[in-house]
C-alpha atoms as a PDB file:
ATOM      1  CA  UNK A   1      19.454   9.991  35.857  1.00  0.00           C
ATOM      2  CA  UNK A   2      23.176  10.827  35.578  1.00  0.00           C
ATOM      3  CA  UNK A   3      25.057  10.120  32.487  1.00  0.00           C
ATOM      4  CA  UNK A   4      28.828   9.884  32.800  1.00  0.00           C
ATOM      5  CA  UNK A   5      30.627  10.495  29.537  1.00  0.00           C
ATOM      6  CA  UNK A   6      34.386   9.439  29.290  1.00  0.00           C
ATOM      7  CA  UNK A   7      37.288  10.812  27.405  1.00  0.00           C
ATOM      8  CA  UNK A   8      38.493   8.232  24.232  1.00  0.00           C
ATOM      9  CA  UNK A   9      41.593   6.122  25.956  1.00  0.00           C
ATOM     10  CA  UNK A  10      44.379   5.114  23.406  1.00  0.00           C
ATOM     11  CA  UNK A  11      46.903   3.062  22.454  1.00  0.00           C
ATOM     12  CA  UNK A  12      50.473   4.005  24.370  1.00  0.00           C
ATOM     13  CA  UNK A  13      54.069   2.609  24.859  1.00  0.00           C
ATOM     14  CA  UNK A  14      55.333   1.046  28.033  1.00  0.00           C
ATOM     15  CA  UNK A  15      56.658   3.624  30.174  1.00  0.00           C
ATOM     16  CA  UNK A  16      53.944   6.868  28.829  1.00  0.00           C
ATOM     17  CA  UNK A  17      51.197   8.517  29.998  1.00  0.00           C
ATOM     18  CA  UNK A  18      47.949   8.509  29.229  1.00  0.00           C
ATOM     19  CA  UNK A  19      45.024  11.074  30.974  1.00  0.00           C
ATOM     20  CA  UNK A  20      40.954  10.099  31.079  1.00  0.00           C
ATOM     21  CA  UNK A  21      38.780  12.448  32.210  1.00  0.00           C
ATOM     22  CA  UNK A  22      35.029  11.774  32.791  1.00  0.00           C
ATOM     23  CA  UNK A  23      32.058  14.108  33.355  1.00  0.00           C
ATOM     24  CA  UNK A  24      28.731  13.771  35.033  1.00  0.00           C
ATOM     25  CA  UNK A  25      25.688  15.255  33.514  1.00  0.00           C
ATOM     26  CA  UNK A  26      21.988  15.303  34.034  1.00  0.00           C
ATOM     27  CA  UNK A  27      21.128  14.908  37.634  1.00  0.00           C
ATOM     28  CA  UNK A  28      23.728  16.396  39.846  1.00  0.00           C
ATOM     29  CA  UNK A  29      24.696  15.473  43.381  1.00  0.00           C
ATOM     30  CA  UNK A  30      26.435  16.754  46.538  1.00  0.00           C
ATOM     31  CA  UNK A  31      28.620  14.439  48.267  1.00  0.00           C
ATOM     32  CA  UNK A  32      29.480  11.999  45.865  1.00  0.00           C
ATOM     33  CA  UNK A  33      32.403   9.886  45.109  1.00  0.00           C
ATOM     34  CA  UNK A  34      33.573   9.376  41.611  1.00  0.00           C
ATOM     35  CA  UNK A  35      36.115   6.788  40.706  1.00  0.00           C
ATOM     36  CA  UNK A  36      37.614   4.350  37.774  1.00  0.00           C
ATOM     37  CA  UNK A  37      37.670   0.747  37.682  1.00  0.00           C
ATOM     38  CA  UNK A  38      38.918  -1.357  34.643  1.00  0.00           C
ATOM     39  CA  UNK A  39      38.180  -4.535  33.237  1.00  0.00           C
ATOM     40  CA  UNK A  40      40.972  -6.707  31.061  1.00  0.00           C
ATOM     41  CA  UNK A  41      39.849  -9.769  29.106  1.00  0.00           C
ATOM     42  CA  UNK A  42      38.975 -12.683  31.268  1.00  0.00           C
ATOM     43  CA  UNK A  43      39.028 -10.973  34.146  1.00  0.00           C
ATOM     44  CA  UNK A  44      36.794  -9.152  36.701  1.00  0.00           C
ATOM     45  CA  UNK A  45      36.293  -5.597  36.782  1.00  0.00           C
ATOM     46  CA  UNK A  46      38.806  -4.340  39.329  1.00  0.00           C
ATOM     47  CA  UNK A  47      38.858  -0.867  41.195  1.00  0.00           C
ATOM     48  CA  UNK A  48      41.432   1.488  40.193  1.00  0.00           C
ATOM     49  CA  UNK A  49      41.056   4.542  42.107  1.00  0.00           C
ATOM     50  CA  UNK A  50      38.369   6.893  43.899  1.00  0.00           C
ATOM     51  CA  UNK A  51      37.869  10.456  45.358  1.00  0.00           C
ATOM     52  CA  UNK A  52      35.918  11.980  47.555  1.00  0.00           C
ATOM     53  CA  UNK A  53      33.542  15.144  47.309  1.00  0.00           C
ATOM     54  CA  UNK A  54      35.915  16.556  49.167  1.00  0.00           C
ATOM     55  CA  UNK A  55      39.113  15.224  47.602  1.00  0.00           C
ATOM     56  CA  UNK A  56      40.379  12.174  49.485  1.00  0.00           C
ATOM     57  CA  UNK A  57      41.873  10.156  47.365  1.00  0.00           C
ATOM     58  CA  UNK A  58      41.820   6.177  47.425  1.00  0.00           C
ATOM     59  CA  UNK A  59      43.806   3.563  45.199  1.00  0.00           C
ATOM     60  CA  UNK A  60      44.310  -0.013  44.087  1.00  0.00           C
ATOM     61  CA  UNK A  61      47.915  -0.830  45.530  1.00  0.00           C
ATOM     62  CA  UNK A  62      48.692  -2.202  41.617  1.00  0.00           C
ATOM     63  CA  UNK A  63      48.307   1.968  40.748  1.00  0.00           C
ATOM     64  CA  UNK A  64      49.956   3.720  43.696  1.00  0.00           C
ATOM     65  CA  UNK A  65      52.526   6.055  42.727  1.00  0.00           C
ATOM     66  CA  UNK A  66      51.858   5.879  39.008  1.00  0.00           C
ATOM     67  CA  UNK A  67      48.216   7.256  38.957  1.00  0.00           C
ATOM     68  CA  UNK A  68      46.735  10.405  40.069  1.00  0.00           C
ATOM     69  CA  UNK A  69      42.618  10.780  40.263  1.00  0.00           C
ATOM     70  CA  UNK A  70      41.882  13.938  40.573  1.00  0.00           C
ATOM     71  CA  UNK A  71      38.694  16.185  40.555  1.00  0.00           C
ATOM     72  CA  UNK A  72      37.043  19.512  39.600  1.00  0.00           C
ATOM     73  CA  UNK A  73      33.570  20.161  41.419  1.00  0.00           C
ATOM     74  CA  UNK A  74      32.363  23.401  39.821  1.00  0.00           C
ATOM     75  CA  UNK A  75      32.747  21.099  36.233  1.00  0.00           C
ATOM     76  CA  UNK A  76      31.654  17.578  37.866  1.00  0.00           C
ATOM     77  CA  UNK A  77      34.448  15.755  36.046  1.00  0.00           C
ATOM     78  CA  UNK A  78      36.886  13.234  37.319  1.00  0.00           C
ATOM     79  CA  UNK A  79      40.501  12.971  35.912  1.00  0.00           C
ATOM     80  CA  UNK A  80      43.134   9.859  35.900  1.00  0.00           C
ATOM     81  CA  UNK A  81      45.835  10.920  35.142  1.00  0.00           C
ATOM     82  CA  UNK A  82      48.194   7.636  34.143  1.00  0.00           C
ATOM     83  CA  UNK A  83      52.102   7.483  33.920  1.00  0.00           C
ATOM     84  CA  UNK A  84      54.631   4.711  34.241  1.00  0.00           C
ATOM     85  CA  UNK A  85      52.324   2.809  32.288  1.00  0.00           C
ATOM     86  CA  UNK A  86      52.661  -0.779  32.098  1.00  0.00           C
ATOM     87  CA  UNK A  87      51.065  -3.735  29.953  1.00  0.00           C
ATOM     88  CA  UNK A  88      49.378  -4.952  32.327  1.00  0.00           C
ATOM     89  CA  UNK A  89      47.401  -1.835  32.893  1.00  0.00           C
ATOM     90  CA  UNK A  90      45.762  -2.597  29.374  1.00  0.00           C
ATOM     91  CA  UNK A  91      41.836  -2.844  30.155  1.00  0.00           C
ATOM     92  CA  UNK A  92      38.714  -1.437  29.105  1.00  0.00           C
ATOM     93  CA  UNK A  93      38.543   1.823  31.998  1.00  0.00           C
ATOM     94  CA  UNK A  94      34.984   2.710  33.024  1.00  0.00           C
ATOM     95  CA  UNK A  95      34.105   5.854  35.002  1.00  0.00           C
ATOM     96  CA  UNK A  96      32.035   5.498  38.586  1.00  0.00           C
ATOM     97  CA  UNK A  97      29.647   7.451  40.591  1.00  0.00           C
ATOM     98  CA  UNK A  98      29.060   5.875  43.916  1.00  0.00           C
ATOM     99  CA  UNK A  99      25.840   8.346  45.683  1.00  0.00           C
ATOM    100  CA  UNK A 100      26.658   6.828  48.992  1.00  0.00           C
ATOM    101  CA  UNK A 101      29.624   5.103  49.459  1.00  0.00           C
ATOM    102  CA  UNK A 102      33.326   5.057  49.287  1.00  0.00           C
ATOM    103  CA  UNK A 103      33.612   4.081  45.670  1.00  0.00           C
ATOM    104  CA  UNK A 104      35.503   0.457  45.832  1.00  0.00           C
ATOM    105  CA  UNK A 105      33.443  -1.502  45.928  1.00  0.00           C
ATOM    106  CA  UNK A 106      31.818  -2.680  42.213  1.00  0.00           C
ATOM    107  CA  UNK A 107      28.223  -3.791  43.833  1.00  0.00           C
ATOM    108  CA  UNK A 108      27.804  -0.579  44.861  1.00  0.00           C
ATOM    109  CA  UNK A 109      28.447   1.773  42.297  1.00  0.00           C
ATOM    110  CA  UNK A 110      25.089   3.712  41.073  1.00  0.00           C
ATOM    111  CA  UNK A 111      26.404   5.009  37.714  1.00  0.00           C
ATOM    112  CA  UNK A 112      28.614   3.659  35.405  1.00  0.00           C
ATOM    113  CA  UNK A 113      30.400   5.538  32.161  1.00  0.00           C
ATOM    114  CA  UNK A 114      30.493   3.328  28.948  1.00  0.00           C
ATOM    115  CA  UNK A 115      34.282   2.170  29.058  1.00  0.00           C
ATOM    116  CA  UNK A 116      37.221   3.559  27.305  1.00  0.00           C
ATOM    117  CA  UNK A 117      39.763   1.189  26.310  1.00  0.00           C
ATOM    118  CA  UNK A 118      43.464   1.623  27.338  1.00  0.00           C
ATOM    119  CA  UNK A 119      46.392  -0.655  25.423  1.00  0.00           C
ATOM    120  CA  UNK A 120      50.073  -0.440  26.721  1.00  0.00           C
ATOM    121  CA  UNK A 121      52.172  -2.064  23.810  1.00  0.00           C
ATOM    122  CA  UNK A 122      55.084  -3.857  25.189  1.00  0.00           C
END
């Protein structure tokens, strides 16, 4: 099993910056993608951003430009690093491990982190 422990999220004004980070323990894979998707109220949970083993980067077009995902292998732990942030970025963020695929897709995600909640006050 892999357990993915997130970083506590927080409560920030329009226009700051907030980082999560997220690390992988127990079992340990090559070749994985690791990612963040986050879920507001009433609403689905939505991808937010995913990188490669080898650092290719992916994100939701809401994101681009204001978030960074980033990655250190020798540590297994993911990093989003958040700026410009907005109210609608409020949502519960939840760390992914994807063993196989591109990390996007919510069906296909193997390991999930418990959720950190981010609120951008207006």
């Amino acid at each position: 099993q892999v357990q993915l422990v997130e970083s506590r999220g927080g409560l920030v004004q329009t226009g700051g910056s907030l980082r999560l980070s997220c690390a992988a323990s127990g079992r340990t894979f090559s070749m994985y993608t690791m990612g963040w998707f986050r879920q507001a109220p009433g609403k689905e949970r939505e991808f937010v951003a995913a990188i490669t083993w080898g650092g290719n980067t992916n994100y939701a077009d809401s994101v681009k430009g204001r978030f960074t995902i980033s990655r250190d292998n020798a540590k297994n732990t993911v990093y989003l690093q958040m700026n410009s942030l907005k109210p609608e970025d409020t949502a519960v963020y939840y760390c992914s491990l994807d063993l196989l695929g591109g990390g996007r897709v919510v069906e296909r995600i193997d390991y999930w982190g418990q959720g950190t909640q981010v609120t951008v006050s207006s």
